[in-house]
PDB file of N, CA and C in Angstrom:
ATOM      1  N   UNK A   1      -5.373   5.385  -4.458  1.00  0.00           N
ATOM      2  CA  UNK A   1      -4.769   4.389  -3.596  1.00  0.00           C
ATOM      3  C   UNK A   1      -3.292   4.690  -3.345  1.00  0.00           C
ATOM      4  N   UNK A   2      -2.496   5.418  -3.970  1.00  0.00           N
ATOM      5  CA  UNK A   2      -1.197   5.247  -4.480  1.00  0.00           C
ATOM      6  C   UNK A   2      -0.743   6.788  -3.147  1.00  0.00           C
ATOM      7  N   UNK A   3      -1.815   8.114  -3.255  1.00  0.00           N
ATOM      8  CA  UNK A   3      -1.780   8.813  -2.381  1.00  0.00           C
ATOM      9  C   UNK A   3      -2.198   8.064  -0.725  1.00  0.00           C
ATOM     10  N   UNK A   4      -3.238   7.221  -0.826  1.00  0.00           N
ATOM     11  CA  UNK A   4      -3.620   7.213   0.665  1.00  0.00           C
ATOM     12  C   UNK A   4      -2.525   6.215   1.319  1.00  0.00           C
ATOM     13  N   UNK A   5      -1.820   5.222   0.575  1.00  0.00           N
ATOM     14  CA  UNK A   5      -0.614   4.348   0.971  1.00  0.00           C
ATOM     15  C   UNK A   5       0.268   5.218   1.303  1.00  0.00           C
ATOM     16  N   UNK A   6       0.999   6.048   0.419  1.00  0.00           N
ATOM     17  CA  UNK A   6       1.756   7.250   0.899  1.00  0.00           C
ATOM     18  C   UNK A   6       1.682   7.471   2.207  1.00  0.00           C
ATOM     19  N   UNK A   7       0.459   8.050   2.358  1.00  0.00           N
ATOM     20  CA  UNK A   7       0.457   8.998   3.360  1.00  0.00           C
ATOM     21  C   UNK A   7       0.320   8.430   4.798  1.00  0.00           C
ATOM     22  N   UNK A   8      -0.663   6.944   4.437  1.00  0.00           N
ATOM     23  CA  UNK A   8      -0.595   6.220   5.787  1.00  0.00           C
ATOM     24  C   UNK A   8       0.861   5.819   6.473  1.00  0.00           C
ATOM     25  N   UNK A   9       2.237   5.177   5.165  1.00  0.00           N
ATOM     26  CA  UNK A   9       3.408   5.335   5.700  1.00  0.00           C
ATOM     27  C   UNK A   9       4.138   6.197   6.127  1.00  0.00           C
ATOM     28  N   UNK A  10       3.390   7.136   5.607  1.00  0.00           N
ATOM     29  CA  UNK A  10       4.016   9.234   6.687  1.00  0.00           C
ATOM     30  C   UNK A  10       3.993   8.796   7.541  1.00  0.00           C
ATOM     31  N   UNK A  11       2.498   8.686   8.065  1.00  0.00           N
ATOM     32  CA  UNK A  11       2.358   8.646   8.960  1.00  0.00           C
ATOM     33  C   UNK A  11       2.487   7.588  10.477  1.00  0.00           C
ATOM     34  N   UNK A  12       2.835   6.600   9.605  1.00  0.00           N
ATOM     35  CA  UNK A  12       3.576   5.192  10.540  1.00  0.00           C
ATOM     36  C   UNK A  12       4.615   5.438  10.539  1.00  0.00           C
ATOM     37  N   UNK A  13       5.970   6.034  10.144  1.00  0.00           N
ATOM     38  CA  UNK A  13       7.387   6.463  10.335  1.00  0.00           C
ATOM     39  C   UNK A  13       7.122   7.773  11.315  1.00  0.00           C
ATOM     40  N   UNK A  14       6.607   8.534  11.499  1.00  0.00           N
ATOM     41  CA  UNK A  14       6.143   9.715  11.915  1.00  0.00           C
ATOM     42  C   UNK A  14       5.758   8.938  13.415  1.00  0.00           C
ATOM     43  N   UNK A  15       4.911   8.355  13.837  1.00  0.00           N
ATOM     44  CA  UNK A  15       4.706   7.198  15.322  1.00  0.00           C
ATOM     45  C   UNK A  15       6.132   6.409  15.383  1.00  0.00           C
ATOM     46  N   UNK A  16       6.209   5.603  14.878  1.00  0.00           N
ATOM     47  CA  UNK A  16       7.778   5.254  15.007  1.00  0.00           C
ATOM     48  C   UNK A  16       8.827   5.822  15.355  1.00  0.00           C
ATOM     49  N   UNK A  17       8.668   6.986  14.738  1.00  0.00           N
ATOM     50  CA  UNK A  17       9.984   7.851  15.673  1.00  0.00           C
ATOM     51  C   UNK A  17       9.207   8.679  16.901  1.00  0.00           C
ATOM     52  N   UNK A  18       8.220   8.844  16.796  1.00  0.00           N
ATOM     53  CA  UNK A  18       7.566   9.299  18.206  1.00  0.00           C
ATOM     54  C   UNK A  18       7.502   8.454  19.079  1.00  0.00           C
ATOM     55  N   UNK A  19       7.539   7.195  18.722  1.00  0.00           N
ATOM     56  CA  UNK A  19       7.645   5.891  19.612  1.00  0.00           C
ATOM     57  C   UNK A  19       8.886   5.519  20.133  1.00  0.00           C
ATOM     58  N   UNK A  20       9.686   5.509  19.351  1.00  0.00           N
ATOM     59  CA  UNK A  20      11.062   5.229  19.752  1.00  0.00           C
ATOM     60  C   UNK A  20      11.773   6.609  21.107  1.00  0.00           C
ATOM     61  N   UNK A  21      11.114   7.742  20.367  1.00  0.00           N
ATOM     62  CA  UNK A  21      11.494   9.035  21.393  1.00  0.00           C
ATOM     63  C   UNK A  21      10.373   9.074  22.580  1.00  0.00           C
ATOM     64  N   UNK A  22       9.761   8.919  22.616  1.00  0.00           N
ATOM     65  CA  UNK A  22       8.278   9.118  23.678  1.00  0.00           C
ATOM     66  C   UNK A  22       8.953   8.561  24.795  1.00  0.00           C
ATOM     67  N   UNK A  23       7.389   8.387  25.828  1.00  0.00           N
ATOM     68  CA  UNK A  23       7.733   8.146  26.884  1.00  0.00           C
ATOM     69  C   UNK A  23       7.275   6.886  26.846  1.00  0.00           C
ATOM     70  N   UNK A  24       8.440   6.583  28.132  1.00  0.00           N
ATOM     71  CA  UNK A  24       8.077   4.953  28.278  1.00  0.00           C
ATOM     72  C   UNK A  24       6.569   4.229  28.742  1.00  0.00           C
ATOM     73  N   UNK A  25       5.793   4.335  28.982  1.00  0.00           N
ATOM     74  CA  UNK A  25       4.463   4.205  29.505  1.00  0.00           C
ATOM     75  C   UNK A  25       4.272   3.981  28.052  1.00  0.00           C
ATOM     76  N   UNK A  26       4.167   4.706  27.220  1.00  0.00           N
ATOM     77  CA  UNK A  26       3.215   4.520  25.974  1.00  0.00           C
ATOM     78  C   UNK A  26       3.920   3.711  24.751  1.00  0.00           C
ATOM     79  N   UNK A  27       5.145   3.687  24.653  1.00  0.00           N
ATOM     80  CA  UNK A  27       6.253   3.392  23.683  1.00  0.00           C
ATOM     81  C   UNK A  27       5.859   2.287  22.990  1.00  0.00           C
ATOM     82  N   UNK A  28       5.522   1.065  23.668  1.00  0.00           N
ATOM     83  CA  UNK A  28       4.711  -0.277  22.795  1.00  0.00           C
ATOM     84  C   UNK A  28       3.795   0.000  21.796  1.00  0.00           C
ATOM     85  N   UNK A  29       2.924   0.544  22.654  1.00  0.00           N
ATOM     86  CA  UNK A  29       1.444   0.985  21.697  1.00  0.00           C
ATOM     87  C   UNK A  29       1.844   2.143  20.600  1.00  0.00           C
ATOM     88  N   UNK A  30       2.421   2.587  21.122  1.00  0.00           N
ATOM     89  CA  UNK A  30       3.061   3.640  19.730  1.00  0.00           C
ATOM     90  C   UNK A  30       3.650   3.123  18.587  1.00  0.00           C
ATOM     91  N   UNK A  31       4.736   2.152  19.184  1.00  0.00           N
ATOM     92  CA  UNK A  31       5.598   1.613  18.008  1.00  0.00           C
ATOM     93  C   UNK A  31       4.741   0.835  17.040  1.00  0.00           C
ATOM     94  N   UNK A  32       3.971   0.209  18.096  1.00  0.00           N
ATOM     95  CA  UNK A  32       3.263  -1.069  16.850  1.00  0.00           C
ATOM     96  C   UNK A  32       2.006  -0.329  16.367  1.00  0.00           C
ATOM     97  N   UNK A  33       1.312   0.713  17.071  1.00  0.00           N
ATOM     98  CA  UNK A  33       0.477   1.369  15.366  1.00  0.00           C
ATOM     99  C   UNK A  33       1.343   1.916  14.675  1.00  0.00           C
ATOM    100  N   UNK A  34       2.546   2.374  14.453  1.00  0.00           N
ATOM    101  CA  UNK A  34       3.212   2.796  13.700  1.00  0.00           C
ATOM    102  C   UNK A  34       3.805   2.105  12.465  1.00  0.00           C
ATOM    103  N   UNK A  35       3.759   0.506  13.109  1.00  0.00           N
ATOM    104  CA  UNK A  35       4.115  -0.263  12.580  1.00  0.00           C
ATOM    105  C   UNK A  35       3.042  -1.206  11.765  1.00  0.00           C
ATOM    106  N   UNK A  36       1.811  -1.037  11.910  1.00  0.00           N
ATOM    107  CA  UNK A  36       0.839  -1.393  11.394  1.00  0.00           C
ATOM    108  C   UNK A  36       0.322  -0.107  10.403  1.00  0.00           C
ATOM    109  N   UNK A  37       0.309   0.777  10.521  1.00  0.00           N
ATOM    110  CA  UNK A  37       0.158   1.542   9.970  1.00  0.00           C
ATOM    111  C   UNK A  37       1.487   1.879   8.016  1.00  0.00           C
ATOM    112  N   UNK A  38       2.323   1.331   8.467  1.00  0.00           N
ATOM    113  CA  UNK A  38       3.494   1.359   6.949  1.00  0.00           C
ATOM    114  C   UNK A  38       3.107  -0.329   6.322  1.00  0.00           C
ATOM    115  N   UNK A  39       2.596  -0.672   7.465  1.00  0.00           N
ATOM    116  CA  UNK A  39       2.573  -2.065   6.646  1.00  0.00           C
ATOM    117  C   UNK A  39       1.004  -2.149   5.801  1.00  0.00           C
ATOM    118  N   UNK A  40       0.022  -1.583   6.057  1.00  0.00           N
ATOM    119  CA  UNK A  40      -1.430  -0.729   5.669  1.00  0.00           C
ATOM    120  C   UNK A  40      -0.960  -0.255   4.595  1.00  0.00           C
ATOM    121  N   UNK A  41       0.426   0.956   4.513  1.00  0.00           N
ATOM    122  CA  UNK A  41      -0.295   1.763   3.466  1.00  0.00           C
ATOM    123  C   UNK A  41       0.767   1.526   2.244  1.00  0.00           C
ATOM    124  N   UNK A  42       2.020  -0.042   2.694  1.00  0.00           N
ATOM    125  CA  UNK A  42       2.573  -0.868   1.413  1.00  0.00           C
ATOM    126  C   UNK A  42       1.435  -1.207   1.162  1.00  0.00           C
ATOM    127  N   UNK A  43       1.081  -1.790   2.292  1.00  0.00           N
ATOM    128  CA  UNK A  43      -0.265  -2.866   1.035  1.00  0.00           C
ATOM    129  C   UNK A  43      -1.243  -1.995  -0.175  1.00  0.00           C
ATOM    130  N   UNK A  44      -1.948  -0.890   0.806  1.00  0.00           N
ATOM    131  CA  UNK A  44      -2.654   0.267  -0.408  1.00  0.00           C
ATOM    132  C   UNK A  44      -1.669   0.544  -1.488  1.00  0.00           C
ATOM    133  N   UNK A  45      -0.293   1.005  -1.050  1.00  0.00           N
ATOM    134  CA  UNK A  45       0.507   1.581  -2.260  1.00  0.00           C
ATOM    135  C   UNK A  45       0.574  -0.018  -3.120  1.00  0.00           C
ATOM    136  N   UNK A  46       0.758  -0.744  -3.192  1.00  0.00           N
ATOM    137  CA  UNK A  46       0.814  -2.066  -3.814  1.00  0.00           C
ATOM    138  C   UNK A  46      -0.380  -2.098  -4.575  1.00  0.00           C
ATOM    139  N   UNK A  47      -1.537  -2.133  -4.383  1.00  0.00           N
ATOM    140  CA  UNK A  47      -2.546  -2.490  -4.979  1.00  0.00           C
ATOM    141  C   UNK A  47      -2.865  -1.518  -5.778  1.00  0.00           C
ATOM    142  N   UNK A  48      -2.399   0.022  -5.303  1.00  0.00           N
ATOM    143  CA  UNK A  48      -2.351   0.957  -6.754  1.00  0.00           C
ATOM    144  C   UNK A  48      -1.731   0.616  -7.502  1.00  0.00           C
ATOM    145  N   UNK A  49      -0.314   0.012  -7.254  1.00  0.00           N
ATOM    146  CA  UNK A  49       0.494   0.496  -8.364  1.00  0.00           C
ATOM    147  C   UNK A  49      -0.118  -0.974  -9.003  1.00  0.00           C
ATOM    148  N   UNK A  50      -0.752  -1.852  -8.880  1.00  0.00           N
ATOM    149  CA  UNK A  50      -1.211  -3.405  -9.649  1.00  0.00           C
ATOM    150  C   UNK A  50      -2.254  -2.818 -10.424  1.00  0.00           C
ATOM    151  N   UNK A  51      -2.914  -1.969 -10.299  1.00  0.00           N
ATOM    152  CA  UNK A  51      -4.186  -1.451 -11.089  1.00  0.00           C
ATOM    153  C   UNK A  51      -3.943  -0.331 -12.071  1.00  0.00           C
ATOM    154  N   UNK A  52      -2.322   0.255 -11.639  1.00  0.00           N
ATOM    155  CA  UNK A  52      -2.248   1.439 -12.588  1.00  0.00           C
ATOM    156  C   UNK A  52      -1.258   0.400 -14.179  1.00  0.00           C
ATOM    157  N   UNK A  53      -1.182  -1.125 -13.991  1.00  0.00           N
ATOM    158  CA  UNK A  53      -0.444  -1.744 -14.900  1.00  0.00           C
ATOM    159  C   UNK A  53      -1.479  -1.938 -15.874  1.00  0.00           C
TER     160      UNK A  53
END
C-alpha cells in the first residue's frame, strides 16, 4: 500500500505540472485527475502506514 500511494502521488504531481504547462483545451481535466489522483494515493499511503503500526 505504502508503494502504490507513492507512486499514485508521482504520478498526480507529474499531471499537475503537465496541467498547469499544457494546453489550454485540456488544462481542467488534467489538473483535477492530477488532483484526485495525490489525494488517492495520501489516502493508500495512510492506510499503509495505519497497518504497518
Amino acid at each position: 500500500m505504502l508503494k502504490n500511494g507513492l507512486f499514485m502521488m508521482t504520478i498526480g504531481f507529474v499531471a499537475v505540472i503537465l496541467g498547469l504547462t499544457g494546453l489550454e483545451e485540456h488544462r481542467i481535466l488534467i489538473l483535477g485527475i492530477g488532483i484526485i489522483l495525490i489525494i488517492l494515493g495520501f489516502v493508500l499511503y495512510n492506510k499503509g502506514e495505519k497497518k504497518e503500526d
